[in-house]
C-alpha atoms as a PDB file:
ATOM      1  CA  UNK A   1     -27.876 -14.552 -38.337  1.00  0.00           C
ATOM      2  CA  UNK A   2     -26.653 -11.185 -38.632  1.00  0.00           C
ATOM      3  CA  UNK A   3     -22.423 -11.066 -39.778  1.00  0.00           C
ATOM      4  CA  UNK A   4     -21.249  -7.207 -39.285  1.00  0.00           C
ATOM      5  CA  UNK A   5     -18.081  -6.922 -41.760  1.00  0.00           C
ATOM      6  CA  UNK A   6     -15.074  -5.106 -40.435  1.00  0.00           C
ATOM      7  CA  UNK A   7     -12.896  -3.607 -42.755  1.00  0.00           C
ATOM      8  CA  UNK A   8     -10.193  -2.553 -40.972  1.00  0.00           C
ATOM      9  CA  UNK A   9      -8.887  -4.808 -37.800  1.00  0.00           C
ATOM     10  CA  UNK A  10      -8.415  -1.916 -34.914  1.00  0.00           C
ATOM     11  CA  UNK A  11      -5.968  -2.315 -32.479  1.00  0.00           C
ATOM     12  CA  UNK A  12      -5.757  -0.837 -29.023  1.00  0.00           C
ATOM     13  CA  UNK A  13      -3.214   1.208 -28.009  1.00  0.00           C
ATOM     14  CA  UNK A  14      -1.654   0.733 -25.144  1.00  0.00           C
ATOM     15  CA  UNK A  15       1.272   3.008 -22.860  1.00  0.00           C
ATOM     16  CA  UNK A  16       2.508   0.937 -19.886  1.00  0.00           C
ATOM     17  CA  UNK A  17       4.589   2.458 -17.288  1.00  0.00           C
ATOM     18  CA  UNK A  18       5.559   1.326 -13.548  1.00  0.00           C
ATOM     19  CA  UNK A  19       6.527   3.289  -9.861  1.00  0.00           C
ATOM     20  CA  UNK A  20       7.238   2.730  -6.636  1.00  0.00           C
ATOM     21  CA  UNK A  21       5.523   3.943  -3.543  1.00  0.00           C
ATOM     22  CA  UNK A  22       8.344   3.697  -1.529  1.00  0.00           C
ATOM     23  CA  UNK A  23       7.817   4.087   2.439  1.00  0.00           C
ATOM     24  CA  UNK A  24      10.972   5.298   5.144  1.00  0.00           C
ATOM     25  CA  UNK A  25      11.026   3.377   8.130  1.00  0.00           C
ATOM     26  CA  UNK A  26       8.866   5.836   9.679  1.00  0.00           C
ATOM     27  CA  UNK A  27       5.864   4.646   6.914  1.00  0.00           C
ATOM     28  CA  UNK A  28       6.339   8.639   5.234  1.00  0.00           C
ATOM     29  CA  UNK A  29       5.710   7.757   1.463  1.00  0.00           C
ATOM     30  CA  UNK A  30       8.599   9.100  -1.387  1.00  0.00           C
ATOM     31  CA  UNK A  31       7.366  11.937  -3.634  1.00  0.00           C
ATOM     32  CA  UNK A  32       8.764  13.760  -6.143  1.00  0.00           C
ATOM     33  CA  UNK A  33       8.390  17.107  -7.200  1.00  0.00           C
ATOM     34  CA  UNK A  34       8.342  17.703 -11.308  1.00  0.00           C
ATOM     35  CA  UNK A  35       9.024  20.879 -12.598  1.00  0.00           C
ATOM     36  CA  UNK A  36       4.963  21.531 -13.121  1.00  0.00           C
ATOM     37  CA  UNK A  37       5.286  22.026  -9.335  1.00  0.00           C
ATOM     38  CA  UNK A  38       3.294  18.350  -9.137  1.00  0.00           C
ATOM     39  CA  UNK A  39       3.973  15.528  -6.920  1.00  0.00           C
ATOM     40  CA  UNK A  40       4.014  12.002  -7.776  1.00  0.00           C
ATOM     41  CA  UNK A  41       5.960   8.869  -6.869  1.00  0.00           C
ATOM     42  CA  UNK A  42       9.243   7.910  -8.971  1.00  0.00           C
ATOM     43  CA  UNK A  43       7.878   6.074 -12.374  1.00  0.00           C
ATOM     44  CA  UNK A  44       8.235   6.183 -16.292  1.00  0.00           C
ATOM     45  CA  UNK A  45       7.705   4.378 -19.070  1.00  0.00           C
ATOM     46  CA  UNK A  46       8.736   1.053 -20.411  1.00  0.00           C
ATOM     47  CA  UNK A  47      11.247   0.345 -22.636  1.00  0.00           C
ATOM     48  CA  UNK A  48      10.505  -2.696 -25.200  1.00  0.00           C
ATOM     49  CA  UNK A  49      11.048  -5.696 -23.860  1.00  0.00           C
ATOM     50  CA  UNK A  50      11.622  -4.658 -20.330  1.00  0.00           C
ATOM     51  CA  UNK A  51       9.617  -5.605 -17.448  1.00  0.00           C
ATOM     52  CA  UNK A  52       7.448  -3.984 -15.275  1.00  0.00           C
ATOM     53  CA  UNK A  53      10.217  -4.783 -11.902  1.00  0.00           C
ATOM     54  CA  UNK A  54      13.190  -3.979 -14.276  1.00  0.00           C
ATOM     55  CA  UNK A  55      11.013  -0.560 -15.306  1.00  0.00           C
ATOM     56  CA  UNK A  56      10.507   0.261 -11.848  1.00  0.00           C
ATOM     57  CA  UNK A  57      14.049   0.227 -10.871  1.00  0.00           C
ATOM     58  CA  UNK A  58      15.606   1.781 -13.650  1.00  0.00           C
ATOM     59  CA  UNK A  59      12.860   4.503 -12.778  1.00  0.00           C
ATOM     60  CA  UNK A  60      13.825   4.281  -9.367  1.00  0.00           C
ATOM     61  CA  UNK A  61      17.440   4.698  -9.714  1.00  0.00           C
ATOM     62  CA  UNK A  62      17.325   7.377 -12.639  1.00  0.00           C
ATOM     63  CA  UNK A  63      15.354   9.523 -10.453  1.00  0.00           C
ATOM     64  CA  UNK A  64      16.489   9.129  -6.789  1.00  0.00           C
ATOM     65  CA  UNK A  65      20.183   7.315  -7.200  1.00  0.00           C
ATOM     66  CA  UNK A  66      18.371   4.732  -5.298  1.00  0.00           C
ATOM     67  CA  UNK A  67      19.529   0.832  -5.519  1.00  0.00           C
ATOM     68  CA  UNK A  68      17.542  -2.203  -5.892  1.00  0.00           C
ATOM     69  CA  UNK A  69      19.904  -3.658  -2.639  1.00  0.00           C
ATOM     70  CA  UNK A  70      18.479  -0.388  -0.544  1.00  0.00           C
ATOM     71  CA  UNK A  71      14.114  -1.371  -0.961  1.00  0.00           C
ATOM     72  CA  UNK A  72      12.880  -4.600   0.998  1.00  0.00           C
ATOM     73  CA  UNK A  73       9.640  -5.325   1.570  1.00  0.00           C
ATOM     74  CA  UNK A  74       8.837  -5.526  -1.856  1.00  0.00           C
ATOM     75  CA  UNK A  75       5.105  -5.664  -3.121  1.00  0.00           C
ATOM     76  CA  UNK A  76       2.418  -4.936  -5.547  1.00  0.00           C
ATOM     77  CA  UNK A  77      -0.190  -1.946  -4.827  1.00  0.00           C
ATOM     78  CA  UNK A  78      -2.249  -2.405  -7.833  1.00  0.00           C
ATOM     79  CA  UNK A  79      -2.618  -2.167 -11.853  1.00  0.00           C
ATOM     80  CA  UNK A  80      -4.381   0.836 -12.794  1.00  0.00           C
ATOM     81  CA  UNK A  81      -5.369   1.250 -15.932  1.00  0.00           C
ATOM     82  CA  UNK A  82      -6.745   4.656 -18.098  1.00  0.00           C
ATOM     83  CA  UNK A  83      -8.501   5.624 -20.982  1.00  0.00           C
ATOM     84  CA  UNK A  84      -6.502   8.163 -22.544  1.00  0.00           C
ATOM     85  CA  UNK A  85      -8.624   8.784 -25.888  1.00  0.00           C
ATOM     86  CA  UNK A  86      -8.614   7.990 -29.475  1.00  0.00           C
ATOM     87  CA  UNK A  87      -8.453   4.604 -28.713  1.00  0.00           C
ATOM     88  CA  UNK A  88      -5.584   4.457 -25.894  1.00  0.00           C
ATOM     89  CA  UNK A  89      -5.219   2.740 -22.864  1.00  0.00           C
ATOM     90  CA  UNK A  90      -2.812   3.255 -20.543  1.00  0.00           C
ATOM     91  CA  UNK A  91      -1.809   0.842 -17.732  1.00  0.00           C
ATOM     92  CA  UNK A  92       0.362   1.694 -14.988  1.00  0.00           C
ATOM     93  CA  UNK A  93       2.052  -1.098 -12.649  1.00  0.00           C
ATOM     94  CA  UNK A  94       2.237   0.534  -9.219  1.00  0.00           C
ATOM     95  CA  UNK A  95       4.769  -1.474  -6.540  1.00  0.00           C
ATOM     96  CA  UNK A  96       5.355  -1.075  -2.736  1.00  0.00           C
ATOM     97  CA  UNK A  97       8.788  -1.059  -0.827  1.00  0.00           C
ATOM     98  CA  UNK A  98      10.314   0.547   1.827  1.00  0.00           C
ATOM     99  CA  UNK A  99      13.551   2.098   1.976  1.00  0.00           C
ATOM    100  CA  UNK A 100      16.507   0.346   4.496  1.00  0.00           C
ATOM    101  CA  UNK A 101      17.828   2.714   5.569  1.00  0.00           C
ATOM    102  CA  UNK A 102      16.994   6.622   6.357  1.00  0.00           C
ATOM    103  CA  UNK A 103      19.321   9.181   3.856  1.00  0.00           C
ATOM    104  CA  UNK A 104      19.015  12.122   1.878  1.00  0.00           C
ATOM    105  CA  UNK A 105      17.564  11.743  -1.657  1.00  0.00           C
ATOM    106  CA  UNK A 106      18.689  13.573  -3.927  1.00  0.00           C
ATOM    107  CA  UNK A 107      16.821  14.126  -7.250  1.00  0.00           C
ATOM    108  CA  UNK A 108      19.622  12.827 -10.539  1.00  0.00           C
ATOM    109  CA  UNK A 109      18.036  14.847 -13.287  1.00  0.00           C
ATOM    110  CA  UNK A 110      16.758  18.500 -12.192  1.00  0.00           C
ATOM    111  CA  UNK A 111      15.041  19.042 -15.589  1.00  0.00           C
ATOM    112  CA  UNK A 112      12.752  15.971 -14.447  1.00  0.00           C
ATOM    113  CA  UNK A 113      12.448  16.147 -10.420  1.00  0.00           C
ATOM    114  CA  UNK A 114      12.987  19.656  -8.656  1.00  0.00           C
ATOM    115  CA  UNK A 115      13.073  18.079  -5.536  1.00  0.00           C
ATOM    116  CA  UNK A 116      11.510  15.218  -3.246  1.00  0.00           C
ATOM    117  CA  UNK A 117      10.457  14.576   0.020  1.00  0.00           C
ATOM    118  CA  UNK A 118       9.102  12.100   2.379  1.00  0.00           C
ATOM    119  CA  UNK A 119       5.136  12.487   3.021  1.00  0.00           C
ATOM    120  CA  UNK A 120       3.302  11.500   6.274  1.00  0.00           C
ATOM    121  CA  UNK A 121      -0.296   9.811   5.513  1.00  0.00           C
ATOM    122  CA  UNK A 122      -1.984  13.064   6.479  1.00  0.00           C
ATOM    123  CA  UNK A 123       0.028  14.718   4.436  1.00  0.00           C
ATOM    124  CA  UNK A 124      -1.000  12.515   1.780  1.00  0.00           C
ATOM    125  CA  UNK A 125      -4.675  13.060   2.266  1.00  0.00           C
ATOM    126  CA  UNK A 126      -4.356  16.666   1.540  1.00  0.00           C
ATOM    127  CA  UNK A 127      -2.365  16.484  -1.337  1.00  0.00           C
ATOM    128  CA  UNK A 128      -5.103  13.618  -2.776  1.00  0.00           C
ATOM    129  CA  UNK A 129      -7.791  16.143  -1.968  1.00  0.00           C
ATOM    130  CA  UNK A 130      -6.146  19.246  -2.930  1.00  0.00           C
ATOM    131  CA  UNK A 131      -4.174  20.028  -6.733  1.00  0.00           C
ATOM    132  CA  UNK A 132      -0.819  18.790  -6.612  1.00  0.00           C
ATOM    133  CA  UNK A 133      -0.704  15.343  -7.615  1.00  0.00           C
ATOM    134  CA  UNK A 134       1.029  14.811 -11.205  1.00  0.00           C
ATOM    135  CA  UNK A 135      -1.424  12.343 -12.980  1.00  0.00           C
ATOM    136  CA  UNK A 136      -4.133  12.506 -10.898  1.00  0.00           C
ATOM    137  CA  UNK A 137      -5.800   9.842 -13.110  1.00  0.00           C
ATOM    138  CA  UNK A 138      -3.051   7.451 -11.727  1.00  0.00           C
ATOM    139  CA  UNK A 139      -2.048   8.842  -8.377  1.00  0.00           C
ATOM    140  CA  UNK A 140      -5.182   9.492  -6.870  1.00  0.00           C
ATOM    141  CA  UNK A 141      -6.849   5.835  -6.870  1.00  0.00           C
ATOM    142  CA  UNK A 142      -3.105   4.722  -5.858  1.00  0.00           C
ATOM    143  CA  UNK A 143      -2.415   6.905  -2.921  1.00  0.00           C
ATOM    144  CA  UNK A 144      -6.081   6.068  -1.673  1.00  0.00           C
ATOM    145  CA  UNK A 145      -5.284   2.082  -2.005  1.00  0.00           C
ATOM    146  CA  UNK A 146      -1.666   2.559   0.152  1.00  0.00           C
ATOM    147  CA  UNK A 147      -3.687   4.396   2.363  1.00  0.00           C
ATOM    148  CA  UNK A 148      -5.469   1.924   2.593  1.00  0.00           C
ATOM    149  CA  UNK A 149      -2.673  -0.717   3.341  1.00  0.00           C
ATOM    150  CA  UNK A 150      -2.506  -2.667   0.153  1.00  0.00           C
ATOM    151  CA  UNK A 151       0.182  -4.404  -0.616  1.00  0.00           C
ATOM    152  CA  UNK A 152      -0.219  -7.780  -2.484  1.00  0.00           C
ATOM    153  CA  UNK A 153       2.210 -10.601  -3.341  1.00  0.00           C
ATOM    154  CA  UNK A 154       4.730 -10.518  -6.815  1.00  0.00           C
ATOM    155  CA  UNK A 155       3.509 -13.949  -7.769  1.00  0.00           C
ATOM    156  CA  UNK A 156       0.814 -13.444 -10.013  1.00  0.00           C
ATOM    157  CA  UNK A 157       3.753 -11.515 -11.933  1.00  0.00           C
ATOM    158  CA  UNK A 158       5.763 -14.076 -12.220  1.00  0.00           C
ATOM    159  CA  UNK A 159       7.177 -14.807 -15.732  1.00  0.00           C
ATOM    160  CA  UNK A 160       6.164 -10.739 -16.972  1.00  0.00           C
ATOM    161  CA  UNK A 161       7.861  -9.329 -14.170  1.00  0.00           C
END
């Protein structure tokens, strides 16, 4: 029997974040614009001991002013995950929802979304294929699985969520 000795126990890394790809009653899908001129849906990182819902929203409302009260529908589009080197992983939580109600949305913080608009599915196709999408890495395998039409339940969440 061969034993391989490992002196040092290595630990993995990992950055988890959540977003919301949030649809208007006309199915247009919620993007926001960051000041790289890049598009992506509202998201950000967790904060310890916060969940990936509670994550989500705070996201959600931080960028957009939007309310948990104002998204129904809610869902889960996936769990992507990405190797980001040196030994990182990062895993993103992606949700589904759709807004109530049609208003304006209006970005909180400038110095972190320039703007935001609503973006039919052909729109999204050209911004998947073209160079606009901020983290691509995430974002692309996303948009191509709401394009898709996934949209799975919360309960194998339930109890991290």
């Amino acid at each position: 029997m061969i034993v391989e000795r490992v002196d040092k126990e290595e630990s993995l890394q990992i950055t988890a974040s959540a977003a919301i790809f949030l649809e208007d009653l006309r199915g247009c899908l919620l993007l926001l614009q960051r000041p790289d001129k890049k598009w992506g849906p509202p998201a950000g990182r967790f904060k310890s001991f916060e969940s990936s819902v509670l994550t989500m929203f705070r996201e959600l409302r931080g960028e957009t002013g939007i309310e948990t009260y104002e998204v129904d529908n809610l869902g889960l589009l996936g769990v992507y995950t990405v190797a980001k080197g040196q030994g990182s992983t990062g895993i993103g939580f992606v949700f589904r929802g759709q807004l109530r109600q049609c208003r304006p949305i209006v970005p909180k913080d400038r110095n972190e979304i320039v703007s935001s608009r609503f973006y039919s599915r052909e729109e999204v196709k050209r911004l998947i294929r073209g160079d606009s999408l901020s983290k691509p890495e995430y974002n692309q395998p996303a948009l191509s699985d709401w394009l898709a039409g996934n949209n799975f339940s919360l309960e194998p969440l339930r109890g991290i969520y």
